[in-house]
ModelCIF file with pLDDT and N, C-alpha, C, O atoms, coordinates in Angstrom:
data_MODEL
#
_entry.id   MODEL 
#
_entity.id                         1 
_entity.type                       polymer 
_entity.pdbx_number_of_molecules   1 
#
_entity_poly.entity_id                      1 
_entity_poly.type                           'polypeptide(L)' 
_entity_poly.nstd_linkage                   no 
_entity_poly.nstd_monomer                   no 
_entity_poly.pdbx_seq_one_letter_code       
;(UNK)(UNK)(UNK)(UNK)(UNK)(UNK)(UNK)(UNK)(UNK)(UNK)(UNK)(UNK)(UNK)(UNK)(UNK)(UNK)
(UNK)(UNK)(UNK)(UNK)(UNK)(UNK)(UNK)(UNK)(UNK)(UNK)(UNK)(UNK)(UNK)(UNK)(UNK)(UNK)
(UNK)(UNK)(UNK)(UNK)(UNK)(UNK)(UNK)(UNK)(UNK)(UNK)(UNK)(UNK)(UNK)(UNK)(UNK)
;
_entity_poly.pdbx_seq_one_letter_code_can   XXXXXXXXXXXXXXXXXXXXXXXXXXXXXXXXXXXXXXXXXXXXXXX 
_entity_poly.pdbx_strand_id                 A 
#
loop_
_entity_poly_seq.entity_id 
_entity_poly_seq.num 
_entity_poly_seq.mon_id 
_entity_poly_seq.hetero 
1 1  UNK n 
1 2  UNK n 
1 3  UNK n 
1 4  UNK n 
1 5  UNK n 
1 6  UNK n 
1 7  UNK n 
1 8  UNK n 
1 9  UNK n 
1 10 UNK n 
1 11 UNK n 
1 12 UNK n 
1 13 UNK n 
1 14 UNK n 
1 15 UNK n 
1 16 UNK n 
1 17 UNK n 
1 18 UNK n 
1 19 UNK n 
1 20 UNK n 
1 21 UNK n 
1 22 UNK n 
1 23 UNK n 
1 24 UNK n 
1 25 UNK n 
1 26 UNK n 
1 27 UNK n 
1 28 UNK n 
1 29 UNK n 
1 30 UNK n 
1 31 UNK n 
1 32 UNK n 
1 33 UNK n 
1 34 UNK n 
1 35 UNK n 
1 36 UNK n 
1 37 UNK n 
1 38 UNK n 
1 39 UNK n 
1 40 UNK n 
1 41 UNK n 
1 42 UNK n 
1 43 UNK n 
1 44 UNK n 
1 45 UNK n 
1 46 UNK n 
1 47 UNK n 
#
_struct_asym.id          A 
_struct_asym.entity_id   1 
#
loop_
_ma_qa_metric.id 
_ma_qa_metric.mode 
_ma_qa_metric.name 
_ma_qa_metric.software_group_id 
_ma_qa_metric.type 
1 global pLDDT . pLDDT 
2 local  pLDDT . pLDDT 
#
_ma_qa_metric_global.metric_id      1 
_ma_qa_metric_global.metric_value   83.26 
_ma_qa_metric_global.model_id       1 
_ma_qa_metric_global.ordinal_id     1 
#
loop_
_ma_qa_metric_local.label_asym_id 
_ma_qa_metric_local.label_comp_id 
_ma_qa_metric_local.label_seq_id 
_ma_qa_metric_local.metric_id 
_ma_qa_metric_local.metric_value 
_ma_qa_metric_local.model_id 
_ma_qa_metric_local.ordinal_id 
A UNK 1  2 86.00 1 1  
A UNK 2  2 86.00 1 2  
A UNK 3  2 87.00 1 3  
A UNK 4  2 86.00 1 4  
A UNK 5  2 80.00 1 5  
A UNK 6  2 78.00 1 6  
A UNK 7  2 78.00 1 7  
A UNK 8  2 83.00 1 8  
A UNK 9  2 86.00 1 9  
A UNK 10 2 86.00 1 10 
A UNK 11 2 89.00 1 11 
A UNK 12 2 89.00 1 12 
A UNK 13 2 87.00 1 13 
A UNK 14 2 88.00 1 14 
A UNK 15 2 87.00 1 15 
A UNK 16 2 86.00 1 16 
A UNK 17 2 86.00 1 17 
A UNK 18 2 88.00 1 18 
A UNK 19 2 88.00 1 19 
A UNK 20 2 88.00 1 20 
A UNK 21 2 90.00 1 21 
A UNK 22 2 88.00 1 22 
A UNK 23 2 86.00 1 23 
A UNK 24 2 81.00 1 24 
A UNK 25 2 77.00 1 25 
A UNK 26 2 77.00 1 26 
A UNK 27 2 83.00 1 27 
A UNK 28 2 82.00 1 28 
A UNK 29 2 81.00 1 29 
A UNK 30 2 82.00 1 30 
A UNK 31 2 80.00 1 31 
A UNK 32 2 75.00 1 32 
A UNK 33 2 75.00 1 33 
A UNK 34 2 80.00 1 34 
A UNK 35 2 82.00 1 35 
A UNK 36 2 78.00 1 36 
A UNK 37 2 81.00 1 37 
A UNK 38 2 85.00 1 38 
A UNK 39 2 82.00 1 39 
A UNK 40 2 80.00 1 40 
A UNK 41 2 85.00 1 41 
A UNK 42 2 84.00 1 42 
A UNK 43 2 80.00 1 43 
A UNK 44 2 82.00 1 44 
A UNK 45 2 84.00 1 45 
A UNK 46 2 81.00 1 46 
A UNK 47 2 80.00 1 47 
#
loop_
_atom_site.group_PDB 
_atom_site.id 
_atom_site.type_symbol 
_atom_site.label_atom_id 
_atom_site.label_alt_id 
_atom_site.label_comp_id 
_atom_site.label_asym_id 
_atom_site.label_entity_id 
_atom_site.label_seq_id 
_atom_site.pdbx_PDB_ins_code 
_atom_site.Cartn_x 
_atom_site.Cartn_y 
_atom_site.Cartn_z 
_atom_site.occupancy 
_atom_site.B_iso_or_equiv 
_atom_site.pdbx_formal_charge 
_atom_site.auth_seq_id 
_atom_site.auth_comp_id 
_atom_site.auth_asym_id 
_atom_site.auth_atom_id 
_atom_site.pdbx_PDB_model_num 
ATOM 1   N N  . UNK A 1 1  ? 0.833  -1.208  0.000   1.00 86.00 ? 1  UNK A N  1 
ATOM 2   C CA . UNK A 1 1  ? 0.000  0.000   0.000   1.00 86.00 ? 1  UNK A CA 1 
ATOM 3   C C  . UNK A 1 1  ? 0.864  1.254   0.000   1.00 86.00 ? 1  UNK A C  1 
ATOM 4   O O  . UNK A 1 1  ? 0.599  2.243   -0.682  1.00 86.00 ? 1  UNK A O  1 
ATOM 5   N N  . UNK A 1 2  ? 2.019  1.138   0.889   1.00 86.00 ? 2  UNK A N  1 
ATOM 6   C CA . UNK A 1 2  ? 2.720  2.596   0.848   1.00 86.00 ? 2  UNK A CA 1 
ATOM 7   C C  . UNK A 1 2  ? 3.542  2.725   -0.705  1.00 86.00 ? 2  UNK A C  1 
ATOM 8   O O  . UNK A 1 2  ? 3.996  3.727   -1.259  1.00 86.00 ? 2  UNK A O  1 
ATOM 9   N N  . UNK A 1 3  ? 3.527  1.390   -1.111  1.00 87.00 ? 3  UNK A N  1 
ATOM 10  C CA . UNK A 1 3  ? 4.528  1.675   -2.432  1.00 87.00 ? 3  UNK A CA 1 
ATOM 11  C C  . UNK A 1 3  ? 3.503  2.526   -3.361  1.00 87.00 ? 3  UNK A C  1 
ATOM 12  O O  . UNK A 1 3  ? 3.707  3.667   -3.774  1.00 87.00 ? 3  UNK A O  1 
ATOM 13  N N  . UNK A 1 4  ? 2.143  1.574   -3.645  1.00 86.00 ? 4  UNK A N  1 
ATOM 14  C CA . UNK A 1 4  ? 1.178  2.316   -4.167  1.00 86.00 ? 4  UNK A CA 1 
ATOM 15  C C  . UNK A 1 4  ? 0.521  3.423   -4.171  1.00 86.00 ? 4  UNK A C  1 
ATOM 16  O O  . UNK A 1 4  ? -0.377 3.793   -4.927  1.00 86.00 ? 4  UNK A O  1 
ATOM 17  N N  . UNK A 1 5  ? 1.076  4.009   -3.166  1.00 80.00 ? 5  UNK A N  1 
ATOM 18  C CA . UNK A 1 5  ? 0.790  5.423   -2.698  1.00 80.00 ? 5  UNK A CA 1 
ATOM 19  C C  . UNK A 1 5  ? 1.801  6.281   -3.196  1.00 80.00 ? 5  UNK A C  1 
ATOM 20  O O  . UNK A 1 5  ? 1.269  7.372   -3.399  1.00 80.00 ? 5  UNK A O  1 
ATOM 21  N N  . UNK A 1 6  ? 2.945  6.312   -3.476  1.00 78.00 ? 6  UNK A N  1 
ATOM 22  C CA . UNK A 1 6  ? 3.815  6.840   -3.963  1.00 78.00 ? 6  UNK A CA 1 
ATOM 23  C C  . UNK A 1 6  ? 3.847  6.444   -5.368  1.00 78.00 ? 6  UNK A C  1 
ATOM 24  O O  . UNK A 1 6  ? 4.647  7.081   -6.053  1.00 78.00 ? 6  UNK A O  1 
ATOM 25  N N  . UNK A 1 7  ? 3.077  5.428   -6.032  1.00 78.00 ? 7  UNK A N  1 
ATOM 26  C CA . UNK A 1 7  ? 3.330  4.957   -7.943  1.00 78.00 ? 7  UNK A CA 1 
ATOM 27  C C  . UNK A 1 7  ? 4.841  4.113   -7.731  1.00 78.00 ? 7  UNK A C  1 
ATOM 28  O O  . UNK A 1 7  ? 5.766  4.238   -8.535  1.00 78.00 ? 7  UNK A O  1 
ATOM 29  N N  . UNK A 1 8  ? 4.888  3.510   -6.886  1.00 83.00 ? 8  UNK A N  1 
ATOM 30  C CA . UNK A 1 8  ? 5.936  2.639   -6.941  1.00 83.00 ? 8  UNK A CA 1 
ATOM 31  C C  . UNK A 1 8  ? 5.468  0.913   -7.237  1.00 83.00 ? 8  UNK A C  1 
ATOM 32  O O  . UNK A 1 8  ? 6.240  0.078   -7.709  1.00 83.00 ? 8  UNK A O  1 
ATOM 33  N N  . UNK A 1 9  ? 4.257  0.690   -6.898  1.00 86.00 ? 9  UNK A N  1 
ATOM 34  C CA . UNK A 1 9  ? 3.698  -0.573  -7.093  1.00 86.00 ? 9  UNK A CA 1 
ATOM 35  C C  . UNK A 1 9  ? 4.005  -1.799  -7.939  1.00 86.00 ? 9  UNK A C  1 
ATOM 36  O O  . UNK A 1 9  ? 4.285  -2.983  -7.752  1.00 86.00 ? 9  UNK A O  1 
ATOM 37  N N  . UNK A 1 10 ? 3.777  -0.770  -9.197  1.00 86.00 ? 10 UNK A N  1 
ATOM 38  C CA . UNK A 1 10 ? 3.171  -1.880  -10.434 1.00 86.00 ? 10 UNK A CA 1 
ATOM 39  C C  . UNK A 1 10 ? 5.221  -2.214  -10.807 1.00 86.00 ? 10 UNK A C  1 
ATOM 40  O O  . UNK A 1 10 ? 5.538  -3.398  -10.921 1.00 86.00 ? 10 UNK A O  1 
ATOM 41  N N  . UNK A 1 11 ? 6.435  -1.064  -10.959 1.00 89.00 ? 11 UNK A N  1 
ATOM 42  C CA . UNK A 1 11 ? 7.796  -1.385  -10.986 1.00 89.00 ? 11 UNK A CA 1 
ATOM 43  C C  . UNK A 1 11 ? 8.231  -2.919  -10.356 1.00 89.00 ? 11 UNK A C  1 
ATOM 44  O O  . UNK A 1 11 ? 8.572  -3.948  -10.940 1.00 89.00 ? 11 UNK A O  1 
ATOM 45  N N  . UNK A 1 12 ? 8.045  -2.571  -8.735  1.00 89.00 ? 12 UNK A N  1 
ATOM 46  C CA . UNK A 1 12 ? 8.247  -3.336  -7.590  1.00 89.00 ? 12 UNK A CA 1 
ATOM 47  C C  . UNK A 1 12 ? 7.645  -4.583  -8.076  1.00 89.00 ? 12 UNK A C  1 
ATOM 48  O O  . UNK A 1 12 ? 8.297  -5.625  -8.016  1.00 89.00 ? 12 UNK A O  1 
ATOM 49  N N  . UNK A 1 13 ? 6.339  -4.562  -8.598  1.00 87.00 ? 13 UNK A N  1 
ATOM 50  C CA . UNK A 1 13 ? 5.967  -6.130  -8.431  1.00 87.00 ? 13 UNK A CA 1 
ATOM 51  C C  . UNK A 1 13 ? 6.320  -6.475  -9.689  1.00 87.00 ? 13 UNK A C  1 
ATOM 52  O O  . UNK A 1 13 ? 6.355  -7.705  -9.704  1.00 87.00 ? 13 UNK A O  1 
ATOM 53  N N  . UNK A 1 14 ? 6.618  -6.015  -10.826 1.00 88.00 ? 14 UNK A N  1 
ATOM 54  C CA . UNK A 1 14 ? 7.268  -6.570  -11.675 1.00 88.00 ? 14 UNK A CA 1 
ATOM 55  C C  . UNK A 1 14 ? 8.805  -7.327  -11.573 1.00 88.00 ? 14 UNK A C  1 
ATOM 56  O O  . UNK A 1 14 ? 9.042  -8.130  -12.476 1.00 88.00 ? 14 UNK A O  1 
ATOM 57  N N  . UNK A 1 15 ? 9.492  -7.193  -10.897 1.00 87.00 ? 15 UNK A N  1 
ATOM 58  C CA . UNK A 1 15 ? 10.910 -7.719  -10.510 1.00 87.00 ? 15 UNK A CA 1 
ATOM 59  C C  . UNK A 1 15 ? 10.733 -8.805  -9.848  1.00 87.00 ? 15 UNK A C  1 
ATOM 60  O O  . UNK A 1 15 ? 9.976  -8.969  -8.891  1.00 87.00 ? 15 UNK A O  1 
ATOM 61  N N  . UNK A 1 16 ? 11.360 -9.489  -10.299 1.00 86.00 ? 16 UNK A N  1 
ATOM 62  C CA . UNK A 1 16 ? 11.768 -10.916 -10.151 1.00 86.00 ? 16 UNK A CA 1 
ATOM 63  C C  . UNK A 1 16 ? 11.227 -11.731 -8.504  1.00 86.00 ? 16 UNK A C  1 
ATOM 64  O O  . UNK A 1 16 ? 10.506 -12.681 -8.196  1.00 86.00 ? 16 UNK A O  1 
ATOM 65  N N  . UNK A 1 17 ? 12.008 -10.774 -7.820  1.00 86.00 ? 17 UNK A N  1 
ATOM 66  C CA . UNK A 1 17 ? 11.526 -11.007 -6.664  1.00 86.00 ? 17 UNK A CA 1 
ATOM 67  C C  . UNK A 1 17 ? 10.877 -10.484 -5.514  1.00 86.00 ? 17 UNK A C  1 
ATOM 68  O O  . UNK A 1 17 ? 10.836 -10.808 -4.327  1.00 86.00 ? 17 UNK A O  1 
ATOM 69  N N  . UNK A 1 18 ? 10.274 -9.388  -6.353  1.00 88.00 ? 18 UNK A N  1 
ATOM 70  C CA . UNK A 1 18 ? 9.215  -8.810  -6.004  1.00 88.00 ? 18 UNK A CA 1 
ATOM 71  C C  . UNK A 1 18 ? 9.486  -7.452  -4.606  1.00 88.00 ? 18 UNK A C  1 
ATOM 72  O O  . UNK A 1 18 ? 10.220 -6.471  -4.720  1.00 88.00 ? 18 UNK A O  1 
ATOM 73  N N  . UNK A 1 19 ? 8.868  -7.725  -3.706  1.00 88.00 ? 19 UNK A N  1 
ATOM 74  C CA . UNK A 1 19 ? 10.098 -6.867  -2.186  1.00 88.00 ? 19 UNK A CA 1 
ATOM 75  C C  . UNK A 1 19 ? 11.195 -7.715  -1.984  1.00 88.00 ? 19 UNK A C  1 
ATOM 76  O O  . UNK A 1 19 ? 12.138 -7.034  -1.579  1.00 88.00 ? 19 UNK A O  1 
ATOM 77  N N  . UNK A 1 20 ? 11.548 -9.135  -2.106  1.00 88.00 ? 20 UNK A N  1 
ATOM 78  C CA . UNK A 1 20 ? 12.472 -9.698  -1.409  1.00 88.00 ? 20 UNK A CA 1 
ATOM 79  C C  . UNK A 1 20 ? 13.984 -9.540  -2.707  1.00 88.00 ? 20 UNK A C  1 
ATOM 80  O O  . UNK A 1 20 ? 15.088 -10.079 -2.629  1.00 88.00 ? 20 UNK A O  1 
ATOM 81  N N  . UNK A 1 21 ? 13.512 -8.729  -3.654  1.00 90.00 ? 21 UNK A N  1 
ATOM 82  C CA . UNK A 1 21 ? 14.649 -8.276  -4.176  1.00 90.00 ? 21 UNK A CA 1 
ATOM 83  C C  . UNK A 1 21 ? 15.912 -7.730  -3.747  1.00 90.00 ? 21 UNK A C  1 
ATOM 84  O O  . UNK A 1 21 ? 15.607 -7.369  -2.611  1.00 90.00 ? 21 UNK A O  1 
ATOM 85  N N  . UNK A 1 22 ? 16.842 -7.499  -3.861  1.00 88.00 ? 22 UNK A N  1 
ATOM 86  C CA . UNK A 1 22 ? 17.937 -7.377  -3.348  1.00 88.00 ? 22 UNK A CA 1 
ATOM 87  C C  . UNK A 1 22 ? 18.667 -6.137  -3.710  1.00 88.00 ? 22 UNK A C  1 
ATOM 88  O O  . UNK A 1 22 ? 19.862 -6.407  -3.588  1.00 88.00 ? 22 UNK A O  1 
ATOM 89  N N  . UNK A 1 23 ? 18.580 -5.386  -3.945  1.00 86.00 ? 23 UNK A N  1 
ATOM 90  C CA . UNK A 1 23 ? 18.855 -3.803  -4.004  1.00 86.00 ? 23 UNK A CA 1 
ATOM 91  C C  . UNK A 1 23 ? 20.285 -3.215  -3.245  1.00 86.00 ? 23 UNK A C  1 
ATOM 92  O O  . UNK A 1 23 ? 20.902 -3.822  -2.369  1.00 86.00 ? 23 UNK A O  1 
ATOM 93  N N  . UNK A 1 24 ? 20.627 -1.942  -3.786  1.00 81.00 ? 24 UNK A N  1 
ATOM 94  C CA . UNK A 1 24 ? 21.238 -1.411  -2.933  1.00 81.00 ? 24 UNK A CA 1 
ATOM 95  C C  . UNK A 1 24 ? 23.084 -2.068  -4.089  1.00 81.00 ? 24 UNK A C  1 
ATOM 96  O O  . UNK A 1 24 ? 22.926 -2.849  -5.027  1.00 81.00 ? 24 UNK A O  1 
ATOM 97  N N  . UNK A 1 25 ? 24.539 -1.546  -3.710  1.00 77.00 ? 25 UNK A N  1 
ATOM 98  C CA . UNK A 1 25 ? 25.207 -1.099  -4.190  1.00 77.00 ? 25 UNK A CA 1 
ATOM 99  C C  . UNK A 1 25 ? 26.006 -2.962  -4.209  1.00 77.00 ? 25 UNK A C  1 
ATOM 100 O O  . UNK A 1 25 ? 26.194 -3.698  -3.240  1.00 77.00 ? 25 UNK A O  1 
ATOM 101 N N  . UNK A 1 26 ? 26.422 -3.316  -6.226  1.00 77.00 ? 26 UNK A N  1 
ATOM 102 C CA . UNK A 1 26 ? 26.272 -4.446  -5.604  1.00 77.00 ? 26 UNK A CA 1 
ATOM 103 C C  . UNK A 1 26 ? 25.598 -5.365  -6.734  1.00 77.00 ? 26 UNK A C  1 
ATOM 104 O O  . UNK A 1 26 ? 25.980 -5.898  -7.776  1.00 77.00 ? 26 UNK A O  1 
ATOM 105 N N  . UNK A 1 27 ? 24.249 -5.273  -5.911  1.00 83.00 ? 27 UNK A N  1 
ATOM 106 C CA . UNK A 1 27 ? 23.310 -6.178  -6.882  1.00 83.00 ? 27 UNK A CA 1 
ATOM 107 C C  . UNK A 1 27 ? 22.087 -4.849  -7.357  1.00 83.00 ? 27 UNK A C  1 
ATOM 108 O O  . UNK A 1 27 ? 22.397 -3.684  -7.110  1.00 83.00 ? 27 UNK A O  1 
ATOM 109 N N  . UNK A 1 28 ? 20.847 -5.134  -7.976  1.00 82.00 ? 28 UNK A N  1 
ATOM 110 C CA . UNK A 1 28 ? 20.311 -3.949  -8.418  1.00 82.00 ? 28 UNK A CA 1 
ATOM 111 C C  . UNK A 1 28 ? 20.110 -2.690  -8.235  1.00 82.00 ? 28 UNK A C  1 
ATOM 112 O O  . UNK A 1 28 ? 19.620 -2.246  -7.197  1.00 82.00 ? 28 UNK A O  1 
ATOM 113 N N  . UNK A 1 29 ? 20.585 -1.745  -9.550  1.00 81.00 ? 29 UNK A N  1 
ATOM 114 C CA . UNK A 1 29 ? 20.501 -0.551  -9.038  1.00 81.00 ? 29 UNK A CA 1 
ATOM 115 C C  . UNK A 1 29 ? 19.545 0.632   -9.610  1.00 81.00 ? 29 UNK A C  1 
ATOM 116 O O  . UNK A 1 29 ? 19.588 1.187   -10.708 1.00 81.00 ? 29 UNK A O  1 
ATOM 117 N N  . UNK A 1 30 ? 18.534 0.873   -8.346  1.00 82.00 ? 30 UNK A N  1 
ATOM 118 C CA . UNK A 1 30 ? 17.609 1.415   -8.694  1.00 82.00 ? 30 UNK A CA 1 
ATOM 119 C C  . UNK A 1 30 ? 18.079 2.847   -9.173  1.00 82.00 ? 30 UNK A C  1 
ATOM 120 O O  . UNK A 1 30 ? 19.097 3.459   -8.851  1.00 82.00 ? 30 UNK A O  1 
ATOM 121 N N  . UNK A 1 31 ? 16.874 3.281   -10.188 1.00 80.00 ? 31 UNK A N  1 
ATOM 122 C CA . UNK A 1 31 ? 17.338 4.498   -10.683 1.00 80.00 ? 31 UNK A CA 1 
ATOM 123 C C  . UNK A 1 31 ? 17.308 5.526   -9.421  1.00 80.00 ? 31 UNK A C  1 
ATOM 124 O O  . UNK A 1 31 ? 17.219 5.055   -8.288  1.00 80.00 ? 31 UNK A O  1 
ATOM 125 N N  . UNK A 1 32 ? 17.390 7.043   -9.638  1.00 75.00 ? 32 UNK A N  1 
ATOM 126 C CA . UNK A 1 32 ? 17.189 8.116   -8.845  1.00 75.00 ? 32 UNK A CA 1 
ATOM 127 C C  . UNK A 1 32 ? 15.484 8.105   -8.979  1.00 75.00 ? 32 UNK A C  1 
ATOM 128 O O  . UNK A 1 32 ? 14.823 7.914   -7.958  1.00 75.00 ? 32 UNK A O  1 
ATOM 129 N N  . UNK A 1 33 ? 15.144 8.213   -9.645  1.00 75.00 ? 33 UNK A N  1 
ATOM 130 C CA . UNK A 1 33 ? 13.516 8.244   -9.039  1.00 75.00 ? 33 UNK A CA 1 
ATOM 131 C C  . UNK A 1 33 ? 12.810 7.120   -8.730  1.00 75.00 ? 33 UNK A C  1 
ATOM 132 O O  . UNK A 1 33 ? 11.648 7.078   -8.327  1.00 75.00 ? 33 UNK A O  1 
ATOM 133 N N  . UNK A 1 34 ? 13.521 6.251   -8.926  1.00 80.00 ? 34 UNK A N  1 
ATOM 134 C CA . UNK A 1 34 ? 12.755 4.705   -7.603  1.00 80.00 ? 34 UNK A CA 1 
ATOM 135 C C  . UNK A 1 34 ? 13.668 4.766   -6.599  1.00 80.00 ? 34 UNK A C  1 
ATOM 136 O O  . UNK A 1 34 ? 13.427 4.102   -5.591  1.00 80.00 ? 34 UNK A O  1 
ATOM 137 N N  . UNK A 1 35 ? 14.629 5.390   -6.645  1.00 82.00 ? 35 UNK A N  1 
ATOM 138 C CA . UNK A 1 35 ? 14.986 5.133   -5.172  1.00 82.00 ? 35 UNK A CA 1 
ATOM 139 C C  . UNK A 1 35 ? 14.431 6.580   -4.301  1.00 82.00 ? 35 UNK A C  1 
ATOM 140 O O  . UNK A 1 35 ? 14.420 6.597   -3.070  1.00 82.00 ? 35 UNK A O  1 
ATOM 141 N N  . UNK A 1 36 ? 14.110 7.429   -4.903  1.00 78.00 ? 36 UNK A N  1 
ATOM 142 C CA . UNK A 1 36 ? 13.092 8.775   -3.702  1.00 78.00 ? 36 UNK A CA 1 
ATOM 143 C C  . UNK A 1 36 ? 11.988 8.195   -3.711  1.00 78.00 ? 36 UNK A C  1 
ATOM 144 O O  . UNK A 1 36 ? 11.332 8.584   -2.744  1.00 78.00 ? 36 UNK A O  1 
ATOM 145 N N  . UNK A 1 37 ? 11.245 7.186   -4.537  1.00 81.00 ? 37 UNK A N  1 
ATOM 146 C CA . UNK A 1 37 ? 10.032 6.466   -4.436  1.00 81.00 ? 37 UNK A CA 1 
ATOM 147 C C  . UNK A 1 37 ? 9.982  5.692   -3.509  1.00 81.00 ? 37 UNK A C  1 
ATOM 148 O O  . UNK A 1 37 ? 8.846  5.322   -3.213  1.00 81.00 ? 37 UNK A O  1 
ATOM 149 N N  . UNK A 1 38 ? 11.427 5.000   -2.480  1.00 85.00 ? 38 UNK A N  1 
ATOM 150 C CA . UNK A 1 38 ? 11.329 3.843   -1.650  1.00 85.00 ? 38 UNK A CA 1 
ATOM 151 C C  . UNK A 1 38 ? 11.567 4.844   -0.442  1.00 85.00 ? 38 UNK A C  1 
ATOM 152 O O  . UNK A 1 38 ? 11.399 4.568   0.746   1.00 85.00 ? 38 UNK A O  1 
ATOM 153 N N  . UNK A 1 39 ? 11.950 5.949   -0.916  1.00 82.00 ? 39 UNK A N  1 
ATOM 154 C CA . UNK A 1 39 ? 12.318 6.843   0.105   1.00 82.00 ? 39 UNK A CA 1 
ATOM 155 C C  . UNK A 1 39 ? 10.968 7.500   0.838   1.00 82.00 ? 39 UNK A C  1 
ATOM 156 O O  . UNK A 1 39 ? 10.536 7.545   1.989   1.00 82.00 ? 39 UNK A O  1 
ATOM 157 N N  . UNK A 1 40 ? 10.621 7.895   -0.232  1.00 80.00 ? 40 UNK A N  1 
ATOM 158 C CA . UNK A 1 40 ? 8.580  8.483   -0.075  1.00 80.00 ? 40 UNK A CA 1 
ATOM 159 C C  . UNK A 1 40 ? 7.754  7.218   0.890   1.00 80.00 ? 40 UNK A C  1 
ATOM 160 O O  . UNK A 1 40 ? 7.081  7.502   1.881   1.00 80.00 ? 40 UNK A O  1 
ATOM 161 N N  . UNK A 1 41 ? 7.938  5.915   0.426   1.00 85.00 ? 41 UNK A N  1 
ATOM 162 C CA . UNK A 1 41 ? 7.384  4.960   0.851   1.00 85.00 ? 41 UNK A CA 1 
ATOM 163 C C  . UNK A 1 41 ? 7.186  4.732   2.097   1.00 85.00 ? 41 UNK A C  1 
ATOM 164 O O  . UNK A 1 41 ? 6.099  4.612   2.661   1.00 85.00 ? 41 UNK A O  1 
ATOM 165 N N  . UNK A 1 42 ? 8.862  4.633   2.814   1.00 84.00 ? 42 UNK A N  1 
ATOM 166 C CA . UNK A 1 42 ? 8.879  4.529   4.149   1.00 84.00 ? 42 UNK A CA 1 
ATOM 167 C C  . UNK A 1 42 ? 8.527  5.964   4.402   1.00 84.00 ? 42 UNK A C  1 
ATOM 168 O O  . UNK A 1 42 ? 7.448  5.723   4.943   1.00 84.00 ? 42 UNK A O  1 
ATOM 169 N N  . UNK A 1 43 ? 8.609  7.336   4.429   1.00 80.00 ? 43 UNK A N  1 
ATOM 170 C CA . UNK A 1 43 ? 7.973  8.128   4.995   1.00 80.00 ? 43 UNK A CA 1 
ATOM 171 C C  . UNK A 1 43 ? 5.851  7.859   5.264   1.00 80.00 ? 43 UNK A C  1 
ATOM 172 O O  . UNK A 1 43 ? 5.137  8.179   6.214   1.00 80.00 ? 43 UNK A O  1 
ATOM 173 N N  . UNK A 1 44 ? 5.558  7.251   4.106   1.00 82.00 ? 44 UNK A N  1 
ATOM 174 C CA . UNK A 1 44 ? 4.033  6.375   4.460   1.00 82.00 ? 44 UNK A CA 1 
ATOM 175 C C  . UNK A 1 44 ? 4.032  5.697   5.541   1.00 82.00 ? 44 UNK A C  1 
ATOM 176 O O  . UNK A 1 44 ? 3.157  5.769   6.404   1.00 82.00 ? 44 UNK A O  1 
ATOM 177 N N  . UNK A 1 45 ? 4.920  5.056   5.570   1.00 84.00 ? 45 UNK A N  1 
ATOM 178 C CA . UNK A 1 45 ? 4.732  4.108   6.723   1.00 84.00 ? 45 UNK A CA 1 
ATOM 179 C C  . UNK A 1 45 ? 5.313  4.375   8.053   1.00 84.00 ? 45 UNK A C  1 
ATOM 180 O O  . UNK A 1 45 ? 5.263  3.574   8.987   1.00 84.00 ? 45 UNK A O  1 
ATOM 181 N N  . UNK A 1 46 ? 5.962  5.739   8.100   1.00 81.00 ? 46 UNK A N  1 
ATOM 182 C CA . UNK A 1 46 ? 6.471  5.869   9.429   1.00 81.00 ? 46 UNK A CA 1 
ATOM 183 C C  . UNK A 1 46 ? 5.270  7.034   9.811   1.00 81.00 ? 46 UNK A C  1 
ATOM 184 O O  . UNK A 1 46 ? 5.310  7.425   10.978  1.00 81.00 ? 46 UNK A O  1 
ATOM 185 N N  . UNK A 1 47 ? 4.372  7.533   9.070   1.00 80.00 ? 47 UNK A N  1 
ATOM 186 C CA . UNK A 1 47 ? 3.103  7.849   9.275   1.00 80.00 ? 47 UNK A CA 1 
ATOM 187 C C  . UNK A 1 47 ? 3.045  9.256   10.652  1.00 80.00 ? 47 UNK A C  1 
ATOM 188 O O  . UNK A 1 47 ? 1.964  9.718   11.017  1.00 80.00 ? 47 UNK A O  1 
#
């Protein structure tokens, strides 16, 4: 819900492994505007 609240949703569930993807410096690297999108996200959820 918080991804979807920010338009991060439909990206996220397209990848392989969905949240349990593996991100970060390394293995995938999200662009600059999905990563202020995961950034936006948790600000949803810290509410």
């Amino acid at each position: 819900d918080a991804l979807a609240a920010v338009g991060a949703r439909t990206w996220v569930e397209q990848l392989t492994g969905q949240l349990d993807t593996t991100v970060g410096s390394g293995h995938l690297a999200l662009t600059p505007g999905q990563a202020q999108q995961v950034a936006l996200a948790r600000l949803v959820l810290a509410d």
